[in-house]
Protein backbone atom coordinates (compact mmCIF):
# COMPACT_ATOMS: atom_id res chain seq x y z
CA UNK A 1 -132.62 -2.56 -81.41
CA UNK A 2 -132.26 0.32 -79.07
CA UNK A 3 -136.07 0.68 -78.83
CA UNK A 4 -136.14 -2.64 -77.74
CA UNK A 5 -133.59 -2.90 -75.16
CA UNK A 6 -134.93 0.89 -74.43
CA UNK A 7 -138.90 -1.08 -73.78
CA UNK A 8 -137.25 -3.86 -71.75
CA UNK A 9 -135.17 -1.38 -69.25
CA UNK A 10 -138.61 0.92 -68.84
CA UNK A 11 -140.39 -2.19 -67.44
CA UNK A 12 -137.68 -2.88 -64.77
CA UNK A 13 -136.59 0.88 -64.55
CA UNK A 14 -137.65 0.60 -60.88
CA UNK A 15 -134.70 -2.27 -59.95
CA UNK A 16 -132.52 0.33 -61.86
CA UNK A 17 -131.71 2.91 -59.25
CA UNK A 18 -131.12 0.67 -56.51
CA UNK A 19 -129.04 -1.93 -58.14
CA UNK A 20 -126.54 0.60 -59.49
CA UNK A 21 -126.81 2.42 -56.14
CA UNK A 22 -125.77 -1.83 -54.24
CA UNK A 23 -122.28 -1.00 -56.47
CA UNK A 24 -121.36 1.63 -53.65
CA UNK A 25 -121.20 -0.96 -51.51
CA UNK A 26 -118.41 -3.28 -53.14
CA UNK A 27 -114.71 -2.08 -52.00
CA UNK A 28 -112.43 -0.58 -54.39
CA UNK A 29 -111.42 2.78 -53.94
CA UNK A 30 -109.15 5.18 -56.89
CA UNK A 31 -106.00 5.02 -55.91
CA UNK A 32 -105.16 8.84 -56.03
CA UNK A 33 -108.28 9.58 -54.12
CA UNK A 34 -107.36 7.96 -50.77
CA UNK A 35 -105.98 11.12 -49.06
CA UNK A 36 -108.04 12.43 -46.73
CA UNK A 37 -108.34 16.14 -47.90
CA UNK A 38 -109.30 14.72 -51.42
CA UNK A 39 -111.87 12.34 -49.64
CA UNK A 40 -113.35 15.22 -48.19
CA UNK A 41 -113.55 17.14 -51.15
CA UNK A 42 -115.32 14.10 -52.77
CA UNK A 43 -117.42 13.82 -50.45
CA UNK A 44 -118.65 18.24 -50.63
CA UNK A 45 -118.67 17.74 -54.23
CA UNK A 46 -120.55 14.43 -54.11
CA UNK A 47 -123.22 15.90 -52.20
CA UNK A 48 -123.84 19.16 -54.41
CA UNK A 49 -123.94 17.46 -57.14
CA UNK A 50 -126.73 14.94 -55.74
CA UNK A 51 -128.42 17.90 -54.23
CA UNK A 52 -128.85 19.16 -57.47
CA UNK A 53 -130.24 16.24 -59.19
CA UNK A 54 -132.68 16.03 -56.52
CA UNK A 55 -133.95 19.34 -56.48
CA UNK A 56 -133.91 19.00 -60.28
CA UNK A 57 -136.30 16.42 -59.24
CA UNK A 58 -138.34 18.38 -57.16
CA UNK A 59 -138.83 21.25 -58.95
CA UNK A 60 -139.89 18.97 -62.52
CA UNK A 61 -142.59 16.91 -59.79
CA UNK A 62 -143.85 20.46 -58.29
CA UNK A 63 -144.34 22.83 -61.39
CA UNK A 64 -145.49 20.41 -64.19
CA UNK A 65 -145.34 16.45 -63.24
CA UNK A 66 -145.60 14.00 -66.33
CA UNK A 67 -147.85 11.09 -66.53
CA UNK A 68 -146.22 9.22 -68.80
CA UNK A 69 -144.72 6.51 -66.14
CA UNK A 70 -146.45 3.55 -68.16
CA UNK A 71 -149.12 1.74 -68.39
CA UNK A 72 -148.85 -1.99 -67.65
CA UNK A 73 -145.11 -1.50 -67.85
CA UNK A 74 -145.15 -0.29 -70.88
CA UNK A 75 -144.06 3.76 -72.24
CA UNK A 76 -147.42 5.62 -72.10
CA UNK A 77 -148.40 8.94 -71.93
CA UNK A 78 -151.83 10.94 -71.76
CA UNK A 79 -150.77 14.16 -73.19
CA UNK A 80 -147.14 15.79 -73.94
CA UNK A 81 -145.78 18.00 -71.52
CA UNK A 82 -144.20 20.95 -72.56
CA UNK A 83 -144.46 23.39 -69.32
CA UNK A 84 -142.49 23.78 -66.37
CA UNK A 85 -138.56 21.76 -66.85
CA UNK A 86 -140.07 20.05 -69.58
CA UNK A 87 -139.39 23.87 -71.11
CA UNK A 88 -136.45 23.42 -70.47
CA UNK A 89 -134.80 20.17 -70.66
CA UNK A 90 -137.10 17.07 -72.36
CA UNK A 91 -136.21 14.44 -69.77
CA UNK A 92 -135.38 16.43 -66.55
CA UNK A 93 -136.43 13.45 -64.26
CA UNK A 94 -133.83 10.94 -66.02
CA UNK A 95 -131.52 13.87 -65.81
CA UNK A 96 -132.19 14.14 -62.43
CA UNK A 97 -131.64 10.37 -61.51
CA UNK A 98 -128.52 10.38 -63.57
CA UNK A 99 -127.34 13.29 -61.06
CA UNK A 100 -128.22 12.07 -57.94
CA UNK A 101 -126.74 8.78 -58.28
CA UNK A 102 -123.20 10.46 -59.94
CA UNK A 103 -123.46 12.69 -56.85
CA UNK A 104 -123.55 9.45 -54.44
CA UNK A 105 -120.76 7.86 -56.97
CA UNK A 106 -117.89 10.74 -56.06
CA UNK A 107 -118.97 10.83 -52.75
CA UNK A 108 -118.35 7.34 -51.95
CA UNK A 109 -115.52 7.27 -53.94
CA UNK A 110 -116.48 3.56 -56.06
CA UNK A 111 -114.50 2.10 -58.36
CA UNK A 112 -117.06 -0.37 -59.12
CA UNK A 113 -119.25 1.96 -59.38
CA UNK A 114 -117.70 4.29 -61.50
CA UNK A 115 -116.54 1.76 -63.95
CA UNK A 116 -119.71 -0.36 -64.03
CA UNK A 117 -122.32 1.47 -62.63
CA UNK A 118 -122.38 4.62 -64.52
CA UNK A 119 -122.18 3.15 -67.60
CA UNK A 120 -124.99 0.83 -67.17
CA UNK A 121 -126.88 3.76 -66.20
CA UNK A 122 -126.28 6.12 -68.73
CA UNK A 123 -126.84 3.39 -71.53
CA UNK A 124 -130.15 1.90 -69.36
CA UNK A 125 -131.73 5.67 -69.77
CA UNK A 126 -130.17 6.23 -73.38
CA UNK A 127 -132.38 3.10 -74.66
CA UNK A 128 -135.26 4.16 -72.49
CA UNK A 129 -135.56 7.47 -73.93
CA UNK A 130 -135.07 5.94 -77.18
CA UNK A 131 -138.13 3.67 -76.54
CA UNK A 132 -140.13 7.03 -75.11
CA UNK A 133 -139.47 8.67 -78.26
CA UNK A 134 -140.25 6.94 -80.55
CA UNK A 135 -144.28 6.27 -78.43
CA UNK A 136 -144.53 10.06 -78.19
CA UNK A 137 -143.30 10.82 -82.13
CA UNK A 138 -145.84 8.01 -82.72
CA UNK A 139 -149.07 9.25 -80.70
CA UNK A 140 -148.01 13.13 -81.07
CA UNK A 141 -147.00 13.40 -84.73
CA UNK A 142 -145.60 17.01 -85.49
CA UNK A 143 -146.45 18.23 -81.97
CA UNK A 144 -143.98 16.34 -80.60
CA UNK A 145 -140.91 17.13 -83.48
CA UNK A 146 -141.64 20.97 -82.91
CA UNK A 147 -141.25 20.35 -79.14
CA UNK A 148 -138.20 18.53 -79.68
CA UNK A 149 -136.76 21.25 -82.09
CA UNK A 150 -136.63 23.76 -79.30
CA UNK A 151 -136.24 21.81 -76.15
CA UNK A 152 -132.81 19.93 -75.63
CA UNK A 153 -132.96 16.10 -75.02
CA UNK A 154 -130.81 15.83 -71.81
CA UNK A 155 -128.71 19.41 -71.41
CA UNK A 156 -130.83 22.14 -69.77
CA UNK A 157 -131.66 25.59 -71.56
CA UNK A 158 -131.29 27.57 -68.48
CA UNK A 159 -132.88 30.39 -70.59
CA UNK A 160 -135.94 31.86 -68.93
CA UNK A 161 -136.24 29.19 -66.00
CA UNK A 162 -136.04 32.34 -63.12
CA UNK A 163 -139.36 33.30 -64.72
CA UNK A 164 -140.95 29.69 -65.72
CA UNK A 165 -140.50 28.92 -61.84
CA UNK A 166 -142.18 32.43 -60.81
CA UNK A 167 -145.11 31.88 -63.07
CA UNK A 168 -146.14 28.87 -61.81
CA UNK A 169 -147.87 27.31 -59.02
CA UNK A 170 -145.89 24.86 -57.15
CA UNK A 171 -147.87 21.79 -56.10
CA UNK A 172 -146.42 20.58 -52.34
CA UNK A 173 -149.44 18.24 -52.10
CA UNK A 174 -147.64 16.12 -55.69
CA UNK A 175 -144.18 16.70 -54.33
CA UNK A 176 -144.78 14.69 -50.83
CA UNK A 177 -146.90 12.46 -52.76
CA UNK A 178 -144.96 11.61 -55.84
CA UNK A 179 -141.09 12.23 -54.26
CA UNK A 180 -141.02 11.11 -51.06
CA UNK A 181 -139.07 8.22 -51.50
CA UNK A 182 -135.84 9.30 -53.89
CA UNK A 183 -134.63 11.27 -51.14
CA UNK A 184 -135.20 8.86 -48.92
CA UNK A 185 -133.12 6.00 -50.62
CA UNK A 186 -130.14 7.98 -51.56
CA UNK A 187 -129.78 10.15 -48.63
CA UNK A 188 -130.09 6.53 -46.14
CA UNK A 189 -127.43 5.07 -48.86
CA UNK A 190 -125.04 7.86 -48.82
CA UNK A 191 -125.35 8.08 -45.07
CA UNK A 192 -124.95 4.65 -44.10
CA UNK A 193 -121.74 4.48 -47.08
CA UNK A 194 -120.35 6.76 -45.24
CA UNK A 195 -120.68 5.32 -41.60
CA UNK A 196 -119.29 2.56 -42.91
CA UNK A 197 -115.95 3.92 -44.52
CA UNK A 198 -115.81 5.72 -41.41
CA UNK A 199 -115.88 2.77 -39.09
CA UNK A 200 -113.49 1.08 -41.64
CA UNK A 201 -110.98 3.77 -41.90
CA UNK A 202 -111.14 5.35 -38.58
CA UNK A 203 -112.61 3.05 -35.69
CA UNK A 204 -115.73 3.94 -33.66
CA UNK A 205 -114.02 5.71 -31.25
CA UNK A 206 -112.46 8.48 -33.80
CA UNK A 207 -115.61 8.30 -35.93
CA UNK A 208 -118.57 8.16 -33.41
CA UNK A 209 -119.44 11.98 -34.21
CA UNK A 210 -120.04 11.04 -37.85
CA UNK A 211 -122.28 8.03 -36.87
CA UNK A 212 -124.45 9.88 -34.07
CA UNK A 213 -124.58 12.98 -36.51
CA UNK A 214 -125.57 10.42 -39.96
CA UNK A 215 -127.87 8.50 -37.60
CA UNK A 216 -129.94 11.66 -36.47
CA UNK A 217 -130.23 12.43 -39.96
CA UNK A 218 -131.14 9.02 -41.06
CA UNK A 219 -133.65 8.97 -38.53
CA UNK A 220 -135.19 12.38 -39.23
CA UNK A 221 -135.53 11.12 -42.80
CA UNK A 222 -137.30 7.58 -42.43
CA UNK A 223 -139.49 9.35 -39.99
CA UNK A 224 -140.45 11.84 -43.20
CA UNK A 225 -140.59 8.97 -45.58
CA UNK A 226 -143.08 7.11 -42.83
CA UNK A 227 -144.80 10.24 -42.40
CA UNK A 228 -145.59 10.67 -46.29
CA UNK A 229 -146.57 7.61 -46.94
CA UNK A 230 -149.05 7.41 -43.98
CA UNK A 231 -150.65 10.41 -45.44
CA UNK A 232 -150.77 9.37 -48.94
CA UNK A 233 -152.02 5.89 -48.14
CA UNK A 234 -154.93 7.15 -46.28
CA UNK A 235 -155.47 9.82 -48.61
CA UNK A 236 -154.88 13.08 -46.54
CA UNK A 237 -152.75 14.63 -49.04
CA UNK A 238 -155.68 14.26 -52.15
CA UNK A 239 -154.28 15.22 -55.66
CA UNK A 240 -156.50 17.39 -58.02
């Protein structure tokens, strides 16, 4: 049953992020987290802890990127990856999503979110690894059940990672190419969340700093995103 729900969630996995990231947007704050100096504690924490998810990200997509994104929508992969995270932590990507998008969650301080949207992702990515499993036990026999004896399924094994990033090349070229756009969605989110709640709370005239400063950023990172994908559509940043 999980496999199945697990096959149906890969093939939309793409509608995931953002739809979970839309439940930022509905009001409804906790009630004990309305005082400013908690807000802005939310908010440092929020971002760290999205920070870290995304350079999670980064660092899984620069050492040793997986190829097992599907094929016609469906779990597929080419060869199991055991180097770089993967060494680490079997689904660093998923673990990396799962951060970002708790970062956003504290924050922007969401009810909605917290009671409907974390749930629905951690269960979404529970079935979906479920579904990946079972493929890769499938089409990697033994390999696969050793690999999964000594790497953890979600929790990193920080163990060793100083020198599995040191002995490794890291690939900018697959970085641009593969992650420009995570940062680009949650960081626009989070930024425009907050201009909002700002506005809201505050009025323009006692929150104008925010929205000049969150608008220079937002603009500095659509003009990355656009930049990125101009290059990778016309091919100037060429993967090996």
């Amino acid at each position: 049953m999980m496999v199945k729900i697990g096959d149906f969630f890969f093939r939309y996995r793409n509608a995931l992020f953002p739809f979970v990231f839309a439940l930022l947007f509905f009001e409804g704050t906790w009630p004990i987290c309305n005082k400013e100096i908690v807000e802005t504690w939310e908010m440092v924490v929020g971002i760290l802890v999205a920070l870290s998810g995304q350079t999670l990200r980064a660092l899984t997509v620069g050492l040793a990127y997986i190829k097992r994104g599907g094929k016609k929508k469906q779990v597929y992969a080419e060869r199991l990856v055991q180097s770089g995270i993967f060494a680490h932590c079997r689904n660093p990507l998923y673990l990396g999503n799962i951060l970002i998008l708790l970062g956003v969650g504290i924050a922007g301080n969401s009810l909605p979110f917290v009671l409907f949207g974390i749930p629905i992702l951690l269960f979404a990515y529970a079935t979906i690894i479920c579904a990946e499993e079972r493929y890769l036990e499938k089409k990697f026999g033994q390999e696969f059940k050793d690999y999964c004896k000594r790497v953890n399924r979600i929790i990193p094994n920080v163990s060793g990672i100083g020198n599995t990033i040191k002995g490794m090349e890291f690939n900018w070229k697959r970085l641009i190419v593969k992650e420009y756009a995570t940062p680009f969605a949650w960081i626009t989110g989070l930024s425009l969340l907050i201009m909002k709640d700002a506005y809201l709370d505050y009025g323009y005239a006692s929150s104008k700093y925010i929205t000049w400063s969150l608008s220079i950023l937002i603009l500095i990172v659509t003009s990355a995103f656009f930049t990125a994908w101009y290059l990778k559509k016309n091919k100037y940043l060429r993967l090996k």
